[in-house]
N, C-alpha and C. Protein backbone atom coordinates (compact mmCIF):
# COMPACT_ATOMS: atom_id res chain seq x y z
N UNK A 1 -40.35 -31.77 -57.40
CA UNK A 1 -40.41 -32.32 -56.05
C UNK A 1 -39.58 -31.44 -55.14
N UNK A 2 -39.90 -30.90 -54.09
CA UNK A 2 -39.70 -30.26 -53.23
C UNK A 2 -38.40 -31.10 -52.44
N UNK A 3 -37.32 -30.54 -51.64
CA UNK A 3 -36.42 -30.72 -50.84
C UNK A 3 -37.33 -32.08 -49.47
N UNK A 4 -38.02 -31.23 -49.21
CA UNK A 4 -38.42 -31.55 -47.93
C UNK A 4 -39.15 -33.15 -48.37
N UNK A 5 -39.75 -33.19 -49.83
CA UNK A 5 -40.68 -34.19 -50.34
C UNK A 5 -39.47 -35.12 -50.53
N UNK A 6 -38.82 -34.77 -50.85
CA UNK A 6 -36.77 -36.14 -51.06
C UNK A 6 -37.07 -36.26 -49.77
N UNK A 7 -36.71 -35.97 -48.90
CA UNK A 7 -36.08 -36.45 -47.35
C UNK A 7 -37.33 -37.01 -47.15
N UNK A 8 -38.51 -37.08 -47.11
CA UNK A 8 -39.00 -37.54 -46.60
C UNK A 8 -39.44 -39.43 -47.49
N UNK A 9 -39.01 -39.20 -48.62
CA UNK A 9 -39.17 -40.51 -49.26
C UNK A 9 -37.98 -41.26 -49.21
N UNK A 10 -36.78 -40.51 -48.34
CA UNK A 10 -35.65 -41.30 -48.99
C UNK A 10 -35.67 -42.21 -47.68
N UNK A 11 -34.92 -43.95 -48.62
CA UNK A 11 -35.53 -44.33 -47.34
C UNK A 11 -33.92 -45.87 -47.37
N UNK A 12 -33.21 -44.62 -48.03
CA UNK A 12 -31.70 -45.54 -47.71
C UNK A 12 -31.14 -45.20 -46.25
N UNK A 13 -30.58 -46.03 -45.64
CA UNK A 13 -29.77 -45.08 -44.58
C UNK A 13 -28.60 -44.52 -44.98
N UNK A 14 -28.64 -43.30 -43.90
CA UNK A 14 -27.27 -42.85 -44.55
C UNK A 14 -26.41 -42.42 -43.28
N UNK A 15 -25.51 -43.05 -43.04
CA UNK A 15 -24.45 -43.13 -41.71
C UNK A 15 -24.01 -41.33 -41.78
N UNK A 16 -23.80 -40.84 -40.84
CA UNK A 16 -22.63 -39.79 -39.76
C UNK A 16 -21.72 -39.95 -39.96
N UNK A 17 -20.32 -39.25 -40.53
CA UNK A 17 -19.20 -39.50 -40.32
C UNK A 17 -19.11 -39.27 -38.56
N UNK A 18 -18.50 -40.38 -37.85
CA UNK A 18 -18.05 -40.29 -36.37
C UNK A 18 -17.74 -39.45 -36.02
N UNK A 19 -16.73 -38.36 -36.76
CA UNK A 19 -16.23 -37.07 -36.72
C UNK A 19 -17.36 -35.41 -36.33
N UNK A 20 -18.14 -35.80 -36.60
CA UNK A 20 -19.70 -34.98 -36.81
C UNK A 20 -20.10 -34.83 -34.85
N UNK A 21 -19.71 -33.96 -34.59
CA UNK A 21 -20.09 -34.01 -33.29
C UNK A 21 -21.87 -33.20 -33.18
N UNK A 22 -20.85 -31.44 -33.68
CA UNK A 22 -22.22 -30.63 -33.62
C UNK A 22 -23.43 -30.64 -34.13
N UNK A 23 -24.45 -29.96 -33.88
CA UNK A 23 -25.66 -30.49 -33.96
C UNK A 23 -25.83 -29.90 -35.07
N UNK A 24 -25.71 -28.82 -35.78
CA UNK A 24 -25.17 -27.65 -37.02
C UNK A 24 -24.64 -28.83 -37.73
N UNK A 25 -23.88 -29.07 -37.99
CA UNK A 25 -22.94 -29.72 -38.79
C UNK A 25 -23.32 -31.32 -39.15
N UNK A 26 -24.25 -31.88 -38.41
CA UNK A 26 -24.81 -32.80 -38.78
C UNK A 26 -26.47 -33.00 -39.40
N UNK A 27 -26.96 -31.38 -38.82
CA UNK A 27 -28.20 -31.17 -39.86
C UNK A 27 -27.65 -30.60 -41.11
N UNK A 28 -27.08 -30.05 -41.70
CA UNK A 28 -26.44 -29.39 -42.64
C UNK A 28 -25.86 -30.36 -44.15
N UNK A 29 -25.30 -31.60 -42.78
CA UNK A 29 -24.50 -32.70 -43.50
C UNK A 29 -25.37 -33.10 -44.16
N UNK A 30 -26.82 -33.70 -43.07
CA UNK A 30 -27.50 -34.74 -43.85
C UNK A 30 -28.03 -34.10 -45.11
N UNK A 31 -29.07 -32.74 -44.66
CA UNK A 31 -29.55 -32.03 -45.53
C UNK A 31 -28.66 -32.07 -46.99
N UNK A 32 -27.76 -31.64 -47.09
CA UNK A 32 -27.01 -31.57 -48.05
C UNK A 32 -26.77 -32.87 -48.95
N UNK A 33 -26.76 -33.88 -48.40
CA UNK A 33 -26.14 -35.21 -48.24
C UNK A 33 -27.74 -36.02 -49.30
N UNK A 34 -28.99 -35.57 -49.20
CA UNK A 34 -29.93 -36.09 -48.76
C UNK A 34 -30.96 -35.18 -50.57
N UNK A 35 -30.19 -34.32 -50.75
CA UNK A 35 -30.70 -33.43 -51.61
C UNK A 35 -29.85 -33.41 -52.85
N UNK A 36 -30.33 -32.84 -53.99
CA UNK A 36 -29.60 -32.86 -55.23
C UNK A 36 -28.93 -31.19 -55.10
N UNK A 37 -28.57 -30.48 -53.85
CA UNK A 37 -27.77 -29.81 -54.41
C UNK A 37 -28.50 -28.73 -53.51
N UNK A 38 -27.52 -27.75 -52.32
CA UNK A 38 -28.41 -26.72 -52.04
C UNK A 38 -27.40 -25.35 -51.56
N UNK A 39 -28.16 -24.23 -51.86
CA UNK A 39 -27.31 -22.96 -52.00
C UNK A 39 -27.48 -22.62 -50.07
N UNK A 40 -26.92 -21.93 -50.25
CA UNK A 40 -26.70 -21.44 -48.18
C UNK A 40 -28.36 -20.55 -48.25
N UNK A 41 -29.28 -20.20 -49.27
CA UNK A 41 -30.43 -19.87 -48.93
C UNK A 41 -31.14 -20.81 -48.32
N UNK A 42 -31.15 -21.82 -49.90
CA UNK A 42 -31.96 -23.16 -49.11
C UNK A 42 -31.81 -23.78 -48.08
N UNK A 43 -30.40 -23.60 -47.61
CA UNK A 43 -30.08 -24.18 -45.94
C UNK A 43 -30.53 -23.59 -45.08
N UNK A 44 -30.68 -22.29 -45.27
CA UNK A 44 -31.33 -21.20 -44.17
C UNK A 44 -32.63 -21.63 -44.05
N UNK A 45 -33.28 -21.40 -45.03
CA UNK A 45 -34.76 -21.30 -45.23
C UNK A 45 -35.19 -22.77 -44.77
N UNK A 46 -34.52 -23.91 -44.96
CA UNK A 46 -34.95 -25.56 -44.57
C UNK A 46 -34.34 -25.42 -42.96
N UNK A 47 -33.60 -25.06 -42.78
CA UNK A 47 -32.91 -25.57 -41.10
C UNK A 47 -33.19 -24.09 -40.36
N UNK A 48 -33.51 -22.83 -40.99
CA UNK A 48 -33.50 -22.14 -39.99
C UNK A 48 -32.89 -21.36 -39.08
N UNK A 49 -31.12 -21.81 -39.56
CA UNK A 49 -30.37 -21.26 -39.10
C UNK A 49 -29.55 -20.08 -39.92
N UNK A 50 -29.18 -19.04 -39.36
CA UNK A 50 -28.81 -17.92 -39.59
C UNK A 50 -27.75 -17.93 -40.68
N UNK A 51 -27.35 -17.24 -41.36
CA UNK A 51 -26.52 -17.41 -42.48
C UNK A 51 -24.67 -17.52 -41.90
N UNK A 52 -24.69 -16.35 -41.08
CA UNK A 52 -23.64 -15.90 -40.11
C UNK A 52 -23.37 -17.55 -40.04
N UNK A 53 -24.27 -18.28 -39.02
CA UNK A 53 -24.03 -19.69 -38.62
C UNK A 53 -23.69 -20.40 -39.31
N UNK A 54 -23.84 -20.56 -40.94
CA UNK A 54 -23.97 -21.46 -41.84
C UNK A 54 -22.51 -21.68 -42.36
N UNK A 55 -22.18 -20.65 -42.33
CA UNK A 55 -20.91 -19.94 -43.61
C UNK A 55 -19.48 -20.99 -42.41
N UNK A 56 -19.59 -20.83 -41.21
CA UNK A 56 -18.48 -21.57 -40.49
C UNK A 56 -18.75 -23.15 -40.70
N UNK A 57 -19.76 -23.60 -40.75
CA UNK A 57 -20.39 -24.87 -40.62
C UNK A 57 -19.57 -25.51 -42.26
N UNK A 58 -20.25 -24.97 -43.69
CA UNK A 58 -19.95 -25.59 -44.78
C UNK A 58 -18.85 -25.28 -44.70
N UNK A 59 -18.01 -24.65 -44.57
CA UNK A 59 -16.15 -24.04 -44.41
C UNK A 59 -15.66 -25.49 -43.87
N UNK A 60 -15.97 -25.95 -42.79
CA UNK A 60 -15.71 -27.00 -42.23
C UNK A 60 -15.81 -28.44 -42.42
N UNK A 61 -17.28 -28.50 -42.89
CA UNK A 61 -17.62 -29.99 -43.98
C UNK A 61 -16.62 -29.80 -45.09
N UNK A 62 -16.31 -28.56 -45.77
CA UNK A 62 -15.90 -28.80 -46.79
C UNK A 62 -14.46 -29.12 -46.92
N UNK A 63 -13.89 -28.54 -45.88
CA UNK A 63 -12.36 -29.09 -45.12
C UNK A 63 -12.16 -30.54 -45.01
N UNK A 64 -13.13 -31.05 -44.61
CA UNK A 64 -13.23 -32.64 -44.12
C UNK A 64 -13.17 -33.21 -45.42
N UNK A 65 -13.89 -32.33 -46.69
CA UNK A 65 -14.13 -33.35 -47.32
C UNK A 65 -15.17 -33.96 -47.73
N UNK A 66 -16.61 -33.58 -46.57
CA UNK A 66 -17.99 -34.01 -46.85
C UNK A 66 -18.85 -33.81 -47.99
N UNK A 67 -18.31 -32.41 -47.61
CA UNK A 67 -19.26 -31.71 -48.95
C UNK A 67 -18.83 -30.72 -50.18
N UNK A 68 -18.63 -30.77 -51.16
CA UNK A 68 -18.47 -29.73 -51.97
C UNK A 68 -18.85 -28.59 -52.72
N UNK A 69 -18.48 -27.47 -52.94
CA UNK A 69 -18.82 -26.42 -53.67
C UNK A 69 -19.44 -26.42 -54.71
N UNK A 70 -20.62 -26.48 -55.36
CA UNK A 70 -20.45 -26.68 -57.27
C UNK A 70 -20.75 -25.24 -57.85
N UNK A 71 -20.39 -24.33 -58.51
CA UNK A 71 -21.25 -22.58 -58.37
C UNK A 71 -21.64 -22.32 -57.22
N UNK A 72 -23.02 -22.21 -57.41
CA UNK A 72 -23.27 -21.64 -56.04
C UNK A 72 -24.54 -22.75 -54.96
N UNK A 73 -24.23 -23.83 -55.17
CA UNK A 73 -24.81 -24.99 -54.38
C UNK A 73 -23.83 -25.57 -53.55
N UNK A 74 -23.86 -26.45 -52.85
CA UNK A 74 -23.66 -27.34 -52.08
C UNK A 74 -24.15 -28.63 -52.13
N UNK A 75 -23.03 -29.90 -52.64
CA UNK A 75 -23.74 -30.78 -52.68
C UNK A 75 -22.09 -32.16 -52.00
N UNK A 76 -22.96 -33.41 -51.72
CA UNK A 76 -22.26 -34.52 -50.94
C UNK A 76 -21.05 -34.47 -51.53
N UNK A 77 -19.63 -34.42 -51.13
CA UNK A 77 -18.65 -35.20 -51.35
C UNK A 77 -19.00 -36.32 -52.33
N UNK A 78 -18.22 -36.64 -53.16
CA UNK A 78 -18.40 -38.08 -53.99
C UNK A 78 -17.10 -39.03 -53.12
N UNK A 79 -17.92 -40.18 -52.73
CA UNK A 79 -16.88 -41.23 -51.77
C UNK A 79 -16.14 -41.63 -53.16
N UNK A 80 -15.09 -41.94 -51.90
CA UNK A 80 -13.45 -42.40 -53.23
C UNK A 80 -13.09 -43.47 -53.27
C-alpha cells in the first residue's frame, strides 16, 4: 500500500501541536505522523518540497520532540 493510499484511508483525527505555525512544518508533521515511516526522499517526492527546505523543517520537529530519527526514516514521536 502506497503512502498516499494510508492518508487517504486513515480516518482517525489527528490534532496539530498548537506550536505548528508554518505551513512546511505542519505538512511534514502530518505526513510523517500519518505514515509508517519516511526518508527526506519520500518527503520530497510526496510534498514537493526541496530537500534544502526539508533538512531545517525535521531539525526542528525533531527538537520539539514530534518526530524522530530511526536510520534513515522519519517517523511520529511516541506520546509519553
Amino acid at each position: 500500500m502506497s503512502t498516499t493510499q494510508t492518508i487517504a484511508r486513515t480516518t482517525d483525527r489527528l490534532d496539530l501541536p498548537d506550536d505548528l505555525t508554518a505551513a512546511d512544518s505542519k505538512l511534514v508533521y502530518l505526513f510523517v505522523a500519518v505514515s509508517d515511516g519516511a526518508t527526506v526522499d519520500d518527503l520530497q517526492t510526496a510534498l514537493d518540497i526541496k530537500k534544502i527546505s526539508l533538512f531545517p523543517v525535521l531539525d526542528t520537529l525533531s527538537e520539539r520532540g514530534l518526530i524522530e530519527r530511526v536510520e534513515d526514516e522519519y517517523v511520529a514521536a511516541q506520546a509519553s
